[in-house]
C-alpha atoms as a PDB file:
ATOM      1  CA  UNK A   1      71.744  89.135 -78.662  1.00  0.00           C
ATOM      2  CA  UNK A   2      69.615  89.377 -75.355  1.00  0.00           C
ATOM      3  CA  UNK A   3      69.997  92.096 -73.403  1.00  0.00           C
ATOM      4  CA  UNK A   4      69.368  92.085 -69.578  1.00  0.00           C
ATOM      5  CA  UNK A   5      67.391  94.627 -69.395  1.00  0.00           C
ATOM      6  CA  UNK A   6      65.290  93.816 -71.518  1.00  0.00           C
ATOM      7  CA  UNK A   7      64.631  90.636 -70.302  1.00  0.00           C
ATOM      8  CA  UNK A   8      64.398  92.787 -66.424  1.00  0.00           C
ATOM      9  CA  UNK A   9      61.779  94.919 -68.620  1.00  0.00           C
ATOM     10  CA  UNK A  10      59.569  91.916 -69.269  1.00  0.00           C
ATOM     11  CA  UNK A  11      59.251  89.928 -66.104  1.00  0.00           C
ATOM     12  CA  UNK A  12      59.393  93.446 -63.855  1.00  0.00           C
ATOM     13  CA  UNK A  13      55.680  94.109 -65.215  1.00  0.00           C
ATOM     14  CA  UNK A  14      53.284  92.639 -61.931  1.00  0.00           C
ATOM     15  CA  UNK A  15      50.979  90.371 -63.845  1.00  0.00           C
ATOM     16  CA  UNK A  16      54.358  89.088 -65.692  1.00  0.00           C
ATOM     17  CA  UNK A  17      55.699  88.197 -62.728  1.00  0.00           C
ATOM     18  CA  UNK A  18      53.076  86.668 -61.587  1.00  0.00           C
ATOM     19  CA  UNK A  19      52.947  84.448 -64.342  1.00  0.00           C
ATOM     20  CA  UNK A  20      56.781  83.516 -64.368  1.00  0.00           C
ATOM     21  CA  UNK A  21      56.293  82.391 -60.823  1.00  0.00           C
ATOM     22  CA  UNK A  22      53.543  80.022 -61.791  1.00  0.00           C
ATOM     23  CA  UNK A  23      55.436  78.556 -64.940  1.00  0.00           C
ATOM     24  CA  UNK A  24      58.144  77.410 -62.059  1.00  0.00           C
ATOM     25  CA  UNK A  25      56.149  74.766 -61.397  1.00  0.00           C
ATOM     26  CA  UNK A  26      56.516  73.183 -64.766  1.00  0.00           C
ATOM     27  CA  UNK A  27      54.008  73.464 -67.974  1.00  0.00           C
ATOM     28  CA  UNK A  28      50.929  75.476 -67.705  1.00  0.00           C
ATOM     29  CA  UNK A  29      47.855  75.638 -69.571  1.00  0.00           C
ATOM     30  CA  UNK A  30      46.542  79.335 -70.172  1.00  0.00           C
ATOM     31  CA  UNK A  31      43.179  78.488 -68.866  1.00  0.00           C
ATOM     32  CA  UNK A  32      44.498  77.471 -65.577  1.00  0.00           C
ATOM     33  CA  UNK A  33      46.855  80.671 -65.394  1.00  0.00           C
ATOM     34  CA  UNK A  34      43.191  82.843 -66.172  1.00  0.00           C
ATOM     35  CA  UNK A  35      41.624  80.812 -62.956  1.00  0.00           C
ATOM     36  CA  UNK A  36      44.756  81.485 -60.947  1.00  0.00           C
ATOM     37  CA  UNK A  37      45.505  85.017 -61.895  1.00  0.00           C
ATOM     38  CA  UNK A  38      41.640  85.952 -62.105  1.00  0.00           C
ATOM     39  CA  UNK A  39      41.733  87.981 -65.301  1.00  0.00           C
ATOM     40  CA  UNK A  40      40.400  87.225 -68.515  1.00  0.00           C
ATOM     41  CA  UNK A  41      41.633  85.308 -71.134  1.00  0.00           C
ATOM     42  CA  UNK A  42      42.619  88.155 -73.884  1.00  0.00           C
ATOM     43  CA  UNK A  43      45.018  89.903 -70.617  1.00  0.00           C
ATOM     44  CA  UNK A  44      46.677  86.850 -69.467  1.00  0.00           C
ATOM     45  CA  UNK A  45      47.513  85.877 -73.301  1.00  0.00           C
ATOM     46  CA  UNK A  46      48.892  89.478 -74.010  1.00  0.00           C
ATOM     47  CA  UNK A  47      51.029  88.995 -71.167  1.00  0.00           C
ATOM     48  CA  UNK A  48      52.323  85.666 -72.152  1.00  0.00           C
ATOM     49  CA  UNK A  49      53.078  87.496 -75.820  1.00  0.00           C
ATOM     50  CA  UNK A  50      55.286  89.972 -74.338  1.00  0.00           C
ATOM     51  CA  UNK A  51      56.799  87.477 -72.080  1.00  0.00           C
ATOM     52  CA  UNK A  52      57.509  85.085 -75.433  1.00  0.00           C
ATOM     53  CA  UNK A  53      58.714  87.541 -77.304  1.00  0.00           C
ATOM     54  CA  UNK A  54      61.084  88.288 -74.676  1.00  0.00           C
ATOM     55  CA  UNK A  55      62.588  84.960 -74.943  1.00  0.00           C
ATOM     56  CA  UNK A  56      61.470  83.946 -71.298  1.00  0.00           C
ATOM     57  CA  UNK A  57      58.594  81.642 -71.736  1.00  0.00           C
ATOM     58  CA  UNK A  58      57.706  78.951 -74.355  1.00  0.00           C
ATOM     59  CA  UNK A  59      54.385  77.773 -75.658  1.00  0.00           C
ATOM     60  CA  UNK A  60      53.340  74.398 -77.202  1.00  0.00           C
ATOM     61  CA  UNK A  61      49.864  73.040 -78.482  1.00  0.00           C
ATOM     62  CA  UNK A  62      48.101  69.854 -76.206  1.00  0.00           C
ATOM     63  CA  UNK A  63      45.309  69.706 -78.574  1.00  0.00           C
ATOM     64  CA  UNK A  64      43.079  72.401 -77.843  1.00  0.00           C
ATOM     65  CA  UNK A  65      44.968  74.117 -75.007  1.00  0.00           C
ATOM     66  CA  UNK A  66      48.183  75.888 -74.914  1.00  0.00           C
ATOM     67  CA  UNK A  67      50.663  75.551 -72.275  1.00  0.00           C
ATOM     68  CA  UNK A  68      53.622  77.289 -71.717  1.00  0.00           C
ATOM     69  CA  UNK A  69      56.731  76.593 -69.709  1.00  0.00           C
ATOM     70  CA  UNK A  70      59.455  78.618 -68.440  1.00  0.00           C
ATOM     71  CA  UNK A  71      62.742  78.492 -71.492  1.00  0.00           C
ATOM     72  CA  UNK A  72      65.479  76.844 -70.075  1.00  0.00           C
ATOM     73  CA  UNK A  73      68.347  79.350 -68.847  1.00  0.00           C
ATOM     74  CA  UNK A  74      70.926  78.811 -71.514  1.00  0.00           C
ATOM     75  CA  UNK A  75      72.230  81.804 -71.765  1.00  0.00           C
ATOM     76  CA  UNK A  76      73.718  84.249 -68.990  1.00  0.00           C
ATOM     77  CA  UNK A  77      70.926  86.334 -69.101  1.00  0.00           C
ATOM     78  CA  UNK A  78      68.498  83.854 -68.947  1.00  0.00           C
ATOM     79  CA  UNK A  79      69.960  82.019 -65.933  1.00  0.00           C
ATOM     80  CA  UNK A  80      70.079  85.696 -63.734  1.00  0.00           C
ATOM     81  CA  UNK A  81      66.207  86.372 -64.511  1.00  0.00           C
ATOM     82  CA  UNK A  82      65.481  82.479 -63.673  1.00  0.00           C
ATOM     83  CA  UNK A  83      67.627  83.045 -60.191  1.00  0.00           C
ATOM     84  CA  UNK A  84      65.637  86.478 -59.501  1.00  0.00           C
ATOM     85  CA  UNK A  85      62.249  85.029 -59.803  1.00  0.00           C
ATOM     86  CA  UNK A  86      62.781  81.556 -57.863  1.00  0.00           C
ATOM     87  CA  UNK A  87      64.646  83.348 -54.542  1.00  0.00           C
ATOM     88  CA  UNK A  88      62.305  86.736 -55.327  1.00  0.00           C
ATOM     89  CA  UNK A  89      58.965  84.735 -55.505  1.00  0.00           C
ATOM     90  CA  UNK A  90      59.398  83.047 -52.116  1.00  0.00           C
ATOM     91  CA  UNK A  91      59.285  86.387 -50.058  1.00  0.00           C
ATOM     92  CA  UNK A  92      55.908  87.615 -51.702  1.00  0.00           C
ATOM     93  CA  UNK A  93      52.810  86.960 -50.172  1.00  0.00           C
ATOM     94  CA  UNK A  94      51.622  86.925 -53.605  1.00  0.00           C
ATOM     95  CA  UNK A  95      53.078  85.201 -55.594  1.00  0.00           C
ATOM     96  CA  UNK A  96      53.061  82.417 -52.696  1.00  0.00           C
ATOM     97  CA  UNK A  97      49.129  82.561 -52.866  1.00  0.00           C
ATOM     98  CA  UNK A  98      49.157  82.417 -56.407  1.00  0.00           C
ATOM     99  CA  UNK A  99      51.204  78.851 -56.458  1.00  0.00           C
ATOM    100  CA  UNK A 100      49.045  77.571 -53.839  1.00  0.00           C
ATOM    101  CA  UNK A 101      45.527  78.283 -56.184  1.00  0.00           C
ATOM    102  CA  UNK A 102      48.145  76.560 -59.322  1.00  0.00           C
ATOM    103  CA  UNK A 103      48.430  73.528 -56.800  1.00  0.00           C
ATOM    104  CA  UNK A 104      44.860  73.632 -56.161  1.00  0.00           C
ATOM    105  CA  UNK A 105      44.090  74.087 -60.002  1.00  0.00           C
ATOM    106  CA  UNK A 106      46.260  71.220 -60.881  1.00  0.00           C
ATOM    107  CA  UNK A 107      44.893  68.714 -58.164  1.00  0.00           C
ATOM    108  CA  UNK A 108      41.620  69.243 -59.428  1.00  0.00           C
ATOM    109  CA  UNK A 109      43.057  68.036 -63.063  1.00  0.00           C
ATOM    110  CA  UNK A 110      40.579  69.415 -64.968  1.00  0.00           C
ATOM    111  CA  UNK A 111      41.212  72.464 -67.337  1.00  0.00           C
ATOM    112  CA  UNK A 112      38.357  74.935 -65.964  1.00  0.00           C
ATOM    113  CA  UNK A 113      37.252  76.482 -69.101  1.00  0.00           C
ATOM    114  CA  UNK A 114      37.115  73.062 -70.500  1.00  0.00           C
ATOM    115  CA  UNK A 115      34.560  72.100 -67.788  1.00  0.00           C
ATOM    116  CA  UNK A 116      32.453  75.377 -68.536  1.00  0.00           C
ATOM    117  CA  UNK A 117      32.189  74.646 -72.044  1.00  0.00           C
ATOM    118  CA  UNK A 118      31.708  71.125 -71.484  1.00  0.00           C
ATOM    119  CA  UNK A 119      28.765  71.732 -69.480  1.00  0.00           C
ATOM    120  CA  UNK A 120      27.392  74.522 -72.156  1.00  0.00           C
ATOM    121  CA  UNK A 121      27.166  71.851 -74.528  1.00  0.00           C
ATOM    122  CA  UNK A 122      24.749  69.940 -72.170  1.00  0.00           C
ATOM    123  CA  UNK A 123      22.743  72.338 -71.212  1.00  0.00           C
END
């Protein structure tokens, strides 16, 4: 069984949030949520651990990458953390900021630690 709270205790953690507000826009790579969030690769991954083994986020292999999407709110629980961070996420400066840079990210269409090691390789 899922307990609210402990779903509250997951996503109530600032970088958590942070991330479950970006994975409302749809799948994710972790790459792009490091360029977003500004934090290394190891942090944003142990906060997408906690967040998965909280039940709230899923993750799926596109070959090298890993993206991760928001699990859908079939359960009770589910659906009242899913309504707190869509109506809580547009009042934060933030987190508004933070979906603007995902836009950005995206429009660009290019993973960017792809491009870096891309362009290792070359050099």
């Amino acid at each position: 069984m899922v307990f609210l709270h402990e779903l509250l205790k997951a996503a109530g953690e600032p970088t958590r949030l942070r991330i479950l507000n970006l994975l409302r826009q749809g799948d994710v790579c972790v790459c792009d949520l490091q360029t977003v969030l500004q934090l290394p690769q190891h942090t944003v991954s142990r906060h997408l651990a906690a967040l998965r083994h909280a039940g709230l986020v899923a993750d799926r292999r596109s070959g090298q990458r890993v993206v991760y999407s928001l699990t859908p709110a079939a359960t009770p629980q589910l659906r009242i953390v899913h309504i707190l961070v869509e109506r809580g996420c547009e009042c934060d400066e933030v987190l508004q900021a933070d979906r603007k840079r995902l836009r950005q990210a995206l429009q660009r269409g290019e993973c960017r630690v792809e491009r870096r090691r891309s362009a290792t390789r070359r050099g």
